[in-house]
PDB file of N, CA and C in Angstrom:
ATOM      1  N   UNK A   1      24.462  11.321 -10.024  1.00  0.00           N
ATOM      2  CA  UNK A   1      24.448  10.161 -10.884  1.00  0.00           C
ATOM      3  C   UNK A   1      23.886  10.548 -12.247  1.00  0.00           C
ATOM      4  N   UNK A   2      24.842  10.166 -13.063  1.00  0.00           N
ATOM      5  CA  UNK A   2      24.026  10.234 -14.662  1.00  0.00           C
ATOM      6  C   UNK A   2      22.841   9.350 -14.866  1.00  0.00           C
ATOM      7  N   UNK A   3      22.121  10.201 -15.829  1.00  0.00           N
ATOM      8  CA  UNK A   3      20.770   9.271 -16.454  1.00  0.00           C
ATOM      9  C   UNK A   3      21.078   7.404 -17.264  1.00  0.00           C
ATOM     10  N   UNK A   4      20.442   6.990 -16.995  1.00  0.00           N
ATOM     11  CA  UNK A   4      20.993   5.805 -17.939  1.00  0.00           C
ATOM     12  C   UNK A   4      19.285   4.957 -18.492  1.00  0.00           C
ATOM     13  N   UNK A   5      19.270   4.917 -19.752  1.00  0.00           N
ATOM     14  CA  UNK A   5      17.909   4.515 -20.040  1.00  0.00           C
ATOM     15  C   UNK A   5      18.579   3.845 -21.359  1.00  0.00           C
ATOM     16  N   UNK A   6      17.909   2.604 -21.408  1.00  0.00           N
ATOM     17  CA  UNK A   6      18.060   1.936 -22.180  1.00  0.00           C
ATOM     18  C   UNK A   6      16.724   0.763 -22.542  1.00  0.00           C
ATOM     19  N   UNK A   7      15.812   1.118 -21.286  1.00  0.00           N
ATOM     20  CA  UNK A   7      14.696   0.449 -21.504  1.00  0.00           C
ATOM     21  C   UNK A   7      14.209  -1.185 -21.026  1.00  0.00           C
ATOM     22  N   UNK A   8      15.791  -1.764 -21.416  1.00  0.00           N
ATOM     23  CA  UNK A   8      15.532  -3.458 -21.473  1.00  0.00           C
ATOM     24  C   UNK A   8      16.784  -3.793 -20.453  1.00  0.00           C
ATOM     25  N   UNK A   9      16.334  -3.827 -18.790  1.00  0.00           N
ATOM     26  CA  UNK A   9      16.975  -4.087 -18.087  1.00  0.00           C
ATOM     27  C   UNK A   9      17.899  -5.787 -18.356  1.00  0.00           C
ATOM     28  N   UNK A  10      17.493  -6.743 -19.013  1.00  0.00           N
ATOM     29  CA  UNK A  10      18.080  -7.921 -19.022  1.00  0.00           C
ATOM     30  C   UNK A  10      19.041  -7.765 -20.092  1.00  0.00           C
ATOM     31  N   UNK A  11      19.145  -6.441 -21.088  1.00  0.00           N
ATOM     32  CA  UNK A  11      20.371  -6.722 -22.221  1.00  0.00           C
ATOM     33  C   UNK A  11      21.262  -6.068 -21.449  1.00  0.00           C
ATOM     34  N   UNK A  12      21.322  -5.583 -20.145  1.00  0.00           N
ATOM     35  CA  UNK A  12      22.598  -5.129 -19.619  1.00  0.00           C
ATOM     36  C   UNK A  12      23.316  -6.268 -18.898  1.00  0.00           C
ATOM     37  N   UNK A  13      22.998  -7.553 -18.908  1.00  0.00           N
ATOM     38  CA  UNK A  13      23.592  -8.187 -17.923  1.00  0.00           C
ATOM     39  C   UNK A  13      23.848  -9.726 -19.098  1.00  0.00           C
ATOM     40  N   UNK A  14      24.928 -10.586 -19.014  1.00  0.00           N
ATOM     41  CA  UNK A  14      24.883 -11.417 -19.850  1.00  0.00           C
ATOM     42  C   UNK A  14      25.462 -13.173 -18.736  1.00  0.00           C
ATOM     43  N   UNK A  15      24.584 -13.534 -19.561  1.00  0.00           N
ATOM     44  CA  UNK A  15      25.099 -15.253 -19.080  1.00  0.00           C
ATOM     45  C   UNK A  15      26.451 -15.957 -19.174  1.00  0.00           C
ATOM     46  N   UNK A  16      26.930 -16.336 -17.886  1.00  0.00           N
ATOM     47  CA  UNK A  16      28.049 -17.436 -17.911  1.00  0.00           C
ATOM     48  C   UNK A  16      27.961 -18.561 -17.950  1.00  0.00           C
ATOM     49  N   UNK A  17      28.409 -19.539 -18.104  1.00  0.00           N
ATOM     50  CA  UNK A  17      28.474 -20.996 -18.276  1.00  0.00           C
ATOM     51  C   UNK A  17      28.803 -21.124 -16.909  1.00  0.00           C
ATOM     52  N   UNK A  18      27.968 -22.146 -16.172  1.00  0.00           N
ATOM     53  CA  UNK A  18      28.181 -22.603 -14.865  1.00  0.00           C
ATOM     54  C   UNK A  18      28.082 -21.086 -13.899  1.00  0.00           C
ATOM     55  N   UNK A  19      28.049 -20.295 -14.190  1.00  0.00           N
ATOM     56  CA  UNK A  19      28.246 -19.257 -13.358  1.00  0.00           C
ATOM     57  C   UNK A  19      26.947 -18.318 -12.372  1.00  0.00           C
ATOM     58  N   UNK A  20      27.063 -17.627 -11.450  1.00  0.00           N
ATOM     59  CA  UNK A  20      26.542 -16.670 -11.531  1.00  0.00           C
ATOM     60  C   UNK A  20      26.908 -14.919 -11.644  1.00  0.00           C
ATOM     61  N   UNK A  21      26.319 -13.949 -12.410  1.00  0.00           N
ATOM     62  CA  UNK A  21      27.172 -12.684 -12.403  1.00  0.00           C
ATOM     63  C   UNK A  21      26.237 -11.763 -11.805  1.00  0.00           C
ATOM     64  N   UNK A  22      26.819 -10.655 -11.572  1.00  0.00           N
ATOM     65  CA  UNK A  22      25.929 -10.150 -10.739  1.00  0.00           C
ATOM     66  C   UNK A  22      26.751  -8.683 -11.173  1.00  0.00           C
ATOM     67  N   UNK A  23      25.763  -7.495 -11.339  1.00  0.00           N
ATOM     68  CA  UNK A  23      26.178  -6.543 -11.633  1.00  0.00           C
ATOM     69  C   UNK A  23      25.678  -5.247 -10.824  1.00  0.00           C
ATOM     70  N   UNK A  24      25.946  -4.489 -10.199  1.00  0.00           N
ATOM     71  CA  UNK A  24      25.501  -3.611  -8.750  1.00  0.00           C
ATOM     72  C   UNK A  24      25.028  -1.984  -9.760  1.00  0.00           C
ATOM     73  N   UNK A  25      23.733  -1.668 -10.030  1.00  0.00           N
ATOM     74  CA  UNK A  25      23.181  -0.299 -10.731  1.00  0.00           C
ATOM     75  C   UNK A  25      23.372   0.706 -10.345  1.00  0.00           C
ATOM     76  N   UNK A  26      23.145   0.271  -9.062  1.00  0.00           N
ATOM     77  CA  UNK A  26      22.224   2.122  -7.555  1.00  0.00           C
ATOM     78  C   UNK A  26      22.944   1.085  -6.651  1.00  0.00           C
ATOM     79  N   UNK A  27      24.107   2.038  -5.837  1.00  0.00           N
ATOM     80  CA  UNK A  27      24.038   1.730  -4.378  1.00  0.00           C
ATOM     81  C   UNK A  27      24.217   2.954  -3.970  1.00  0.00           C
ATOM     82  N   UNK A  28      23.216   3.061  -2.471  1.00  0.00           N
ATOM     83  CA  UNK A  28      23.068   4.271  -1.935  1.00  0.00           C
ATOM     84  C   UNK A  28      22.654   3.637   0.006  1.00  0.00           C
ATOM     85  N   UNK A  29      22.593   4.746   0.926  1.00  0.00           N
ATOM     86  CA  UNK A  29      23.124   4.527   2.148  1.00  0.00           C
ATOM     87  C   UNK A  29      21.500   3.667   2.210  1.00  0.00           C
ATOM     88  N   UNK A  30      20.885   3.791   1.451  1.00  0.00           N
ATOM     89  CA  UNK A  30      19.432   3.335   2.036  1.00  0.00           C
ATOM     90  C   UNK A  30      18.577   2.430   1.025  1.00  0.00           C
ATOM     91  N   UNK A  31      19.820   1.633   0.197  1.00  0.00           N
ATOM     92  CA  UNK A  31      19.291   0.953  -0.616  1.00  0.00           C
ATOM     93  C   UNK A  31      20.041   0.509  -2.009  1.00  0.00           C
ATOM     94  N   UNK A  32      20.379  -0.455  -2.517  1.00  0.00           N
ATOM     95  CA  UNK A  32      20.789  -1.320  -3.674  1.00  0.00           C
ATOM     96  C   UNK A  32      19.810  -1.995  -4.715  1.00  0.00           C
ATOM     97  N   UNK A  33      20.232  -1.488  -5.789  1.00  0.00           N
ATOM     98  CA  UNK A  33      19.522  -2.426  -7.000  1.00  0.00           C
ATOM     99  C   UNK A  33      20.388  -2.943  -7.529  1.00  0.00           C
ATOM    100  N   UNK A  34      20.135  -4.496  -7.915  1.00  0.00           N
ATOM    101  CA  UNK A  34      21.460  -4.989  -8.745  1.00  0.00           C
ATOM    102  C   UNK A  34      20.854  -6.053  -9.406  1.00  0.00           C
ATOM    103  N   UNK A  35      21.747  -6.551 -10.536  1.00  0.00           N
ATOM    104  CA  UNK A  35      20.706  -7.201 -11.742  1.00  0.00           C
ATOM    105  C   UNK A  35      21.936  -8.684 -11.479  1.00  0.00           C
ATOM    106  N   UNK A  36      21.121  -9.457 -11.848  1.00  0.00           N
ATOM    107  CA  UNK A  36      21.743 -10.849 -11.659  1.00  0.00           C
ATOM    108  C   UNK A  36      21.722 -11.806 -12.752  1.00  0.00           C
ATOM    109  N   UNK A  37      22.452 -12.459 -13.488  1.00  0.00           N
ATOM    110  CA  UNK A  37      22.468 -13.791 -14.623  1.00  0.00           C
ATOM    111  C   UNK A  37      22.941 -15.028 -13.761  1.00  0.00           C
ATOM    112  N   UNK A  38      22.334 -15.949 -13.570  1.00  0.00           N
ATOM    113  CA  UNK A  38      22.196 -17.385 -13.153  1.00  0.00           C
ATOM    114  C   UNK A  38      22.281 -18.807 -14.721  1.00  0.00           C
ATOM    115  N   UNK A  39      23.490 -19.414 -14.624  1.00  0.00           N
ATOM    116  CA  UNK A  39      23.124 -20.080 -15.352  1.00  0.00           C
ATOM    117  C   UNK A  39      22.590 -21.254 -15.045  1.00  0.00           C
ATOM    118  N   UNK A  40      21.696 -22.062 -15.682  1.00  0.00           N
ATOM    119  CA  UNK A  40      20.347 -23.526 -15.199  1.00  0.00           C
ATOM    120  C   UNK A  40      21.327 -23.804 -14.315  1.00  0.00           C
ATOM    121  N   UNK A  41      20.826 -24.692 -13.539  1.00  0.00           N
ATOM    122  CA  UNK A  41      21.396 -25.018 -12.097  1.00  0.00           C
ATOM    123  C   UNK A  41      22.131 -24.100 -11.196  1.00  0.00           C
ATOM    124  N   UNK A  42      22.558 -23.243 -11.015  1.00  0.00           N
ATOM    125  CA  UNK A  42      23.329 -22.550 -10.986  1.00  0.00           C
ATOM    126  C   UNK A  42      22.452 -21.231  -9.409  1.00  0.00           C
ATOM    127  N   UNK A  43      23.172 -21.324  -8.184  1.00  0.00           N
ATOM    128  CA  UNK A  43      22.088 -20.266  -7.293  1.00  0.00           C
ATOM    129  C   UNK A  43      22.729 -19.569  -6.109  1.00  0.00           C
ATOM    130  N   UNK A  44      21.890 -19.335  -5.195  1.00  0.00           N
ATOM    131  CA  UNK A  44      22.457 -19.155  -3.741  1.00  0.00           C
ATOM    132  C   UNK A  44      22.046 -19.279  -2.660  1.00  0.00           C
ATOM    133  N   UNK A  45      23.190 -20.159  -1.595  1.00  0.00           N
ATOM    134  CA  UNK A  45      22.763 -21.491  -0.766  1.00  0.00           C
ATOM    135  C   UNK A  45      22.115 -20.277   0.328  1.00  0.00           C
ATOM    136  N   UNK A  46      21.211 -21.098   1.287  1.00  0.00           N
ATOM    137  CA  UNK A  46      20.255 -20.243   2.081  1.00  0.00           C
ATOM    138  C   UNK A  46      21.119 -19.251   3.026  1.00  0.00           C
ATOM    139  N   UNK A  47      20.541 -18.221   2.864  1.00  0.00           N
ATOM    140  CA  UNK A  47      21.198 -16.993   3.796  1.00  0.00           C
ATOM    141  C   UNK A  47      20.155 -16.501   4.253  1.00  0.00           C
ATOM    142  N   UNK A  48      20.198 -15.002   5.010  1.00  0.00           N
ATOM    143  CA  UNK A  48      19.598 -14.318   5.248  1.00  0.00           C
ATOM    144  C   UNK A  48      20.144 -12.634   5.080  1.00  0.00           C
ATOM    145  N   UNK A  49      19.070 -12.118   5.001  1.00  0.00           N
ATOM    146  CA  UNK A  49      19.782 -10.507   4.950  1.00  0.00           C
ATOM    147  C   UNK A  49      18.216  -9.775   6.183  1.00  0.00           C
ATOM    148  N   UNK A  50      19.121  -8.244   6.484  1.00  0.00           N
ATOM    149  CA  UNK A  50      18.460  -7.728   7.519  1.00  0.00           C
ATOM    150  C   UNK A  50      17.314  -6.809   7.236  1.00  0.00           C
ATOM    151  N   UNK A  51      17.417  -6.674   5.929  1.00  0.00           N
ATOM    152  CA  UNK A  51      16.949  -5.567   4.766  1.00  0.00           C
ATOM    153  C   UNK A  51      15.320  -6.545   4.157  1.00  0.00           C
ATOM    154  N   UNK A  52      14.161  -5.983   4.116  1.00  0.00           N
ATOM    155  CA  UNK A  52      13.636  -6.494   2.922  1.00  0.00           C
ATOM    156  C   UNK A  52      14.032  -6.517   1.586  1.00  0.00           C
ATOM    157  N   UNK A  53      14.153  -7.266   0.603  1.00  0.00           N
ATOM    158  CA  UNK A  53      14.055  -7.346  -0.654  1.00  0.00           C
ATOM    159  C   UNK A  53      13.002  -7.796  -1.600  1.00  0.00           C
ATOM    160  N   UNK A  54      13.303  -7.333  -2.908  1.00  0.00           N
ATOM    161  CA  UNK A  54      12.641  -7.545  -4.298  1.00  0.00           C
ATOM    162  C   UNK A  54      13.091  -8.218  -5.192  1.00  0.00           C
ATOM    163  N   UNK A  55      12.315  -9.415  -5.735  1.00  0.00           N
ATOM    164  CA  UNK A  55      13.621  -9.802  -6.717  1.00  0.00           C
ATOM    165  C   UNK A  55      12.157  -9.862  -7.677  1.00  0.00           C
ATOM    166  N   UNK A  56      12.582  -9.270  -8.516  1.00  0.00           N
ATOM    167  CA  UNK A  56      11.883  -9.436 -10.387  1.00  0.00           C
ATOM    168  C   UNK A  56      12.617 -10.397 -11.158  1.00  0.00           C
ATOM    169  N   UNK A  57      11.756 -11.396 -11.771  1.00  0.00           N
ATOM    170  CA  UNK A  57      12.673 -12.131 -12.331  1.00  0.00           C
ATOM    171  C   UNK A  57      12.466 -11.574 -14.072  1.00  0.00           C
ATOM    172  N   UNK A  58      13.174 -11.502 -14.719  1.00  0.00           N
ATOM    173  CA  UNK A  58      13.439 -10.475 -15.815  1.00  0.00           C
ATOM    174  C   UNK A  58      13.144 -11.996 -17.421  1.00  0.00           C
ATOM    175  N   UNK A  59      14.154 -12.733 -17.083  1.00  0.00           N
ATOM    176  CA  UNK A  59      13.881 -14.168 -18.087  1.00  0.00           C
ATOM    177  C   UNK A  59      14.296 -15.079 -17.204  1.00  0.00           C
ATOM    178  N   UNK A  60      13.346 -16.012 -17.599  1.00  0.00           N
ATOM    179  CA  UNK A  60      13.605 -17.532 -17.483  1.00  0.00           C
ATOM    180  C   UNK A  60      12.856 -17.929 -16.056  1.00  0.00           C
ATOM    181  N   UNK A  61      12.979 -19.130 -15.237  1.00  0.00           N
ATOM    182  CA  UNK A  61      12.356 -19.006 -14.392  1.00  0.00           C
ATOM    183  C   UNK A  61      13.098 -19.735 -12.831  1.00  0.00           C
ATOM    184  N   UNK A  62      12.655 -19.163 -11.753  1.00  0.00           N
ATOM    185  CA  UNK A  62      13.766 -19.074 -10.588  1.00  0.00           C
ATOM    186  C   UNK A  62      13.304 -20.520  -9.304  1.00  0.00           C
ATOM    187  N   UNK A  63      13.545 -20.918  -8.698  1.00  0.00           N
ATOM    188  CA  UNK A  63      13.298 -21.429  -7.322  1.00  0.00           C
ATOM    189  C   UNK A  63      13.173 -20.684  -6.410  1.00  0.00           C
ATOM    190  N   UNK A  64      12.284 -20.299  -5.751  1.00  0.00           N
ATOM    191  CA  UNK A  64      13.194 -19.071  -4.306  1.00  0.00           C
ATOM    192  C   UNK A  64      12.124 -19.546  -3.032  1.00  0.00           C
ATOM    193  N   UNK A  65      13.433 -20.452  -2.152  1.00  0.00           N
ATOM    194  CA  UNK A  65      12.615 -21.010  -0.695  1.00  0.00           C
ATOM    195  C   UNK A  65      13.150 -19.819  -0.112  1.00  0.00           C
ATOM    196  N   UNK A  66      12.022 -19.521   0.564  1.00  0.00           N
ATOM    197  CA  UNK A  66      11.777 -18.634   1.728  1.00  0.00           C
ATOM    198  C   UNK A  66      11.226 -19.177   3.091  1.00  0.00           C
ATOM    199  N   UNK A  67      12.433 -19.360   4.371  1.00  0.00           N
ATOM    200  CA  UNK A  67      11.764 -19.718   5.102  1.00  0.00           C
ATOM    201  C   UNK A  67      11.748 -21.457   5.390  1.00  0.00           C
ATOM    202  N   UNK A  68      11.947 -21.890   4.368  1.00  0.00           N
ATOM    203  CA  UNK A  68      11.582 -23.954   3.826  1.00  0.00           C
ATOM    204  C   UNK A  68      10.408 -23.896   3.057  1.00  0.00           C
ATOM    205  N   UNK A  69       9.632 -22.803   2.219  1.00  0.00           N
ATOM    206  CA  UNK A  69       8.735 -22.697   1.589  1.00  0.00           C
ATOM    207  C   UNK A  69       9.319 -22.247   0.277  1.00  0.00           C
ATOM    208  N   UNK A  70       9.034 -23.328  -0.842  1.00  0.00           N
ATOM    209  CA  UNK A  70       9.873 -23.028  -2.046  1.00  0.00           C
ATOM    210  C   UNK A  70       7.940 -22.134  -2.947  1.00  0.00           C
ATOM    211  N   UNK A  71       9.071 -21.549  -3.652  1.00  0.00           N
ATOM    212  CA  UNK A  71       7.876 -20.327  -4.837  1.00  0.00           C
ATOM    213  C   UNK A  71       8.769 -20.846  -6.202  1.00  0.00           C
ATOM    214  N   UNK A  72       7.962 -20.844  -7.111  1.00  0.00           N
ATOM    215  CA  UNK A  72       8.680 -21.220  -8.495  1.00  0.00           C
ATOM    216  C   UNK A  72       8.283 -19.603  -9.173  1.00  0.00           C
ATOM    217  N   UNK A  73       9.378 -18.875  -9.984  1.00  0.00           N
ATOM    218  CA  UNK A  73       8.430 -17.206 -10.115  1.00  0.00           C
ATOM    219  C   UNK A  73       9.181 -17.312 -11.604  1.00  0.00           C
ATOM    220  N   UNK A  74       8.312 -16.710 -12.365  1.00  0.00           N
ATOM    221  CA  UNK A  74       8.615 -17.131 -13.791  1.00  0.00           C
ATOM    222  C   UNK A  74       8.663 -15.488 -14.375  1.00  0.00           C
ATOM    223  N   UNK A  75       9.604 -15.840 -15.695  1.00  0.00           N
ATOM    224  CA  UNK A  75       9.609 -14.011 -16.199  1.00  0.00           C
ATOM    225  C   UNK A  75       8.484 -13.259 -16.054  1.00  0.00           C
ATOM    226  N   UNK A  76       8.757 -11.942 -15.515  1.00  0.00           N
ATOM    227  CA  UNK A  76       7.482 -10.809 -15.374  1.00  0.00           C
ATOM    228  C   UNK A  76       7.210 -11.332 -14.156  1.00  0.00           C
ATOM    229  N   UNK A  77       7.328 -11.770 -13.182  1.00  0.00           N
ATOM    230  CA  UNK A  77       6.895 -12.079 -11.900  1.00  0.00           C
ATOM    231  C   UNK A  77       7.744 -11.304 -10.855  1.00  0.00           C
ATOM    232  N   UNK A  78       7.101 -11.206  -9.611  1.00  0.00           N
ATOM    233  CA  UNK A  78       8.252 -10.474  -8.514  1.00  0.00           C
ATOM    234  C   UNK A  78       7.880 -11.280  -7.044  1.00  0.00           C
ATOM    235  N   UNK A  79       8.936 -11.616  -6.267  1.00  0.00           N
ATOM    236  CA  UNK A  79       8.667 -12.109  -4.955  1.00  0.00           C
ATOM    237  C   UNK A  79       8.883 -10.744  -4.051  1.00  0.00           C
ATOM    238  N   UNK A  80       8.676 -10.861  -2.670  1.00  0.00           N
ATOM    239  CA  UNK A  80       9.340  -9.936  -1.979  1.00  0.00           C
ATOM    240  C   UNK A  80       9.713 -11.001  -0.513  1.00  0.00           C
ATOM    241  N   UNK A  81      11.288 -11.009  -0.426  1.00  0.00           N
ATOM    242  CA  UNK A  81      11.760 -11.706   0.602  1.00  0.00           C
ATOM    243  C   UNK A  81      11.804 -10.636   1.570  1.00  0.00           C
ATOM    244  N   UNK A  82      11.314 -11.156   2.779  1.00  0.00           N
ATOM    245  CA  UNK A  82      11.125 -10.183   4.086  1.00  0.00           C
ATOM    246  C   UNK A  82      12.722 -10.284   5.064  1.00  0.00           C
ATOM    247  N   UNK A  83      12.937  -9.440   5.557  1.00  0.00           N
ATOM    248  CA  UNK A  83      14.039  -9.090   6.038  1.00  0.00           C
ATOM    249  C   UNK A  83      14.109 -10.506   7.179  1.00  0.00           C
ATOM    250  N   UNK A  84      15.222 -10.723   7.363  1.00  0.00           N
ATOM    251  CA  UNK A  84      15.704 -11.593   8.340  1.00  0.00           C
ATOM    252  C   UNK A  84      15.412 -13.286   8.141  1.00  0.00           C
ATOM    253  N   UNK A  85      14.242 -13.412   7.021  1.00  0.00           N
ATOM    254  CA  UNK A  85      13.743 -14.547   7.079  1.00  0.00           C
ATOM    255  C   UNK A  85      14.736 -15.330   6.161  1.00  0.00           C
ATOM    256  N   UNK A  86      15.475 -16.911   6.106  1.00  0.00           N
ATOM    257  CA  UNK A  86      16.280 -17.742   5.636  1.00  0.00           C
ATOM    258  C   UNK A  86      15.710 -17.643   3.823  1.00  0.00           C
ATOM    259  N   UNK A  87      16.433 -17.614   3.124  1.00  0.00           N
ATOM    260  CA  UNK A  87      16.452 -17.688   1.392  1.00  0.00           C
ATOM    261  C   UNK A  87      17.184 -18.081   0.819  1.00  0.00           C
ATOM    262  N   UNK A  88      16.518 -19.230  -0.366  1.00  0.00           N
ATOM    263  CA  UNK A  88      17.983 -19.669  -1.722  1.00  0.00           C
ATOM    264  C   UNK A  88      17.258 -19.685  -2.479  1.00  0.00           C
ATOM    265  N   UNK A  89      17.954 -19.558  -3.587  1.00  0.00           N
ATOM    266  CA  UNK A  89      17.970 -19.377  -4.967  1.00  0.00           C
ATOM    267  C   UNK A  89      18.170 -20.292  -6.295  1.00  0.00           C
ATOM    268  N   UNK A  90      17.492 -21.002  -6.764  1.00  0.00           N
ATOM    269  CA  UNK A  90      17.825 -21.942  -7.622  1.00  0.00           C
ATOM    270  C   UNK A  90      17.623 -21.769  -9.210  1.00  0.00           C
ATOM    271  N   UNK A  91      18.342 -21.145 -10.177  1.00  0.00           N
ATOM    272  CA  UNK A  91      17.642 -21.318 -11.407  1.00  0.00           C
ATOM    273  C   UNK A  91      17.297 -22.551 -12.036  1.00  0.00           C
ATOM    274  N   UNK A  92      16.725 -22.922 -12.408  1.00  0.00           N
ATOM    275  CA  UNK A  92      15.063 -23.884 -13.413  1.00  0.00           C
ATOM    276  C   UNK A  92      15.940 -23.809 -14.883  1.00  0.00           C
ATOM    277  N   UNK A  93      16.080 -22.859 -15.028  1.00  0.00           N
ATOM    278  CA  UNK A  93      16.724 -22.324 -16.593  1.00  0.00           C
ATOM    279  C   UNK A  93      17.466 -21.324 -15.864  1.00  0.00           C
ATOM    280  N   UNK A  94      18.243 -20.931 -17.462  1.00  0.00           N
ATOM    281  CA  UNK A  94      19.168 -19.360 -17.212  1.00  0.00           C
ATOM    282  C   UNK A  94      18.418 -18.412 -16.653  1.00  0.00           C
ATOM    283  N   UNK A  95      18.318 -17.614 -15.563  1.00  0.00           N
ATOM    284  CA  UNK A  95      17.848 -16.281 -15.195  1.00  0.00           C
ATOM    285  C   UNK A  95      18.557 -15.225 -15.174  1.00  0.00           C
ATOM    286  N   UNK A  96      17.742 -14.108 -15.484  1.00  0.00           N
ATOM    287  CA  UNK A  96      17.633 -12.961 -15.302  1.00  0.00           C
ATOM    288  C   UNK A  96      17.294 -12.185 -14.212  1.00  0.00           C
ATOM    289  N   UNK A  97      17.673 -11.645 -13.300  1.00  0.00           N
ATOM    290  CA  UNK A  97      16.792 -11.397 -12.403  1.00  0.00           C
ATOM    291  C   UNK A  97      17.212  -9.629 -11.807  1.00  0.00           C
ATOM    292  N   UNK A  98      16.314  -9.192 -11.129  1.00  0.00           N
ATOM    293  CA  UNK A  98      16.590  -7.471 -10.607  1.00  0.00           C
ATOM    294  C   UNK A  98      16.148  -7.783  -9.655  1.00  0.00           C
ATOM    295  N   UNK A  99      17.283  -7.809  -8.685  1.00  0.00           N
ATOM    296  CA  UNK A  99      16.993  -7.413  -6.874  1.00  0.00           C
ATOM    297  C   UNK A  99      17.388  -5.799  -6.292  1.00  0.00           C
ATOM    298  N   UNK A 100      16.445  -5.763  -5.814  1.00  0.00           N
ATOM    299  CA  UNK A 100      16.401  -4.190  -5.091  1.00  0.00           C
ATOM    300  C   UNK A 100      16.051  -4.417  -3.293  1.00  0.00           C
ATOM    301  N   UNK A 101      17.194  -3.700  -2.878  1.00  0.00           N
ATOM    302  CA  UNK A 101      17.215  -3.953  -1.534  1.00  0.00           C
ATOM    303  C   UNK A 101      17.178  -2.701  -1.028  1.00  0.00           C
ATOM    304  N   UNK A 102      16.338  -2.918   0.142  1.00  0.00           N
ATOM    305  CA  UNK A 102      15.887  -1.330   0.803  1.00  0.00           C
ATOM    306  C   UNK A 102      16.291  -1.592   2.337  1.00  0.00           C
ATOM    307  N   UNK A 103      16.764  -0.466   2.585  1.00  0.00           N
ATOM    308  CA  UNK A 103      17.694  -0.306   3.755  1.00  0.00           C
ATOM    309  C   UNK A 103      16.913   0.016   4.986  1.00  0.00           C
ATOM    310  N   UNK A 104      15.770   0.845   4.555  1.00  0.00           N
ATOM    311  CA  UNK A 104      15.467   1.722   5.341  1.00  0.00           C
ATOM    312  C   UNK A 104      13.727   2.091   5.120  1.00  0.00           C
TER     313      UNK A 104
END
């Protein structure tokens, strides 16, 4: 993999109207980083994954129930959703966000 530095993870990713985008950095057998734009209202309905995750929220600020326990996490903040446990996603405002998922 080539180097890629640019410093300001949120100018690589840009906002849609009504949308969410989602852009995939690093995928590897034992783990994914991928950067996400949410526009206000705009999320994802409760799931689960098998993997722990990280989500940094980069701008603006997020909803994230874990479980039926909602967290409000504002830029510069990080949650860590535990593997298997139920999660959604609500942006407050436009977000930014970097999820990194570990496999292993």
């Amino acid at each position: 993999m080539k180097a890629i530095s640019n410093g300001d993870l949120a100018s690589q990713i840009d906002y849609q109207k009504n949308a969410v985008v989602s852009s995939e950095i690093i995928r590897k057998p034992t783990g994914t980083v991928t950067l996400f734009a949410f526009d206000k209202g705009q999320g994802l309905s409760e799931h689960s994954a098998p993997f722990d995750a990280l989500v940094q929220i980069l701008d603006g600020e997020m909803e994230i129930t874990i479980s039926k326990q909602p967290y409000i996490i504002q830029s510069g903040k990080f949650i860590i959703m535990p593997a298997n446990d139920p999660h959604a996603l609500k942006a407050l405002t436009p977000v930014k966000m970097l999820l990194t998922m570990i496999k292993s």
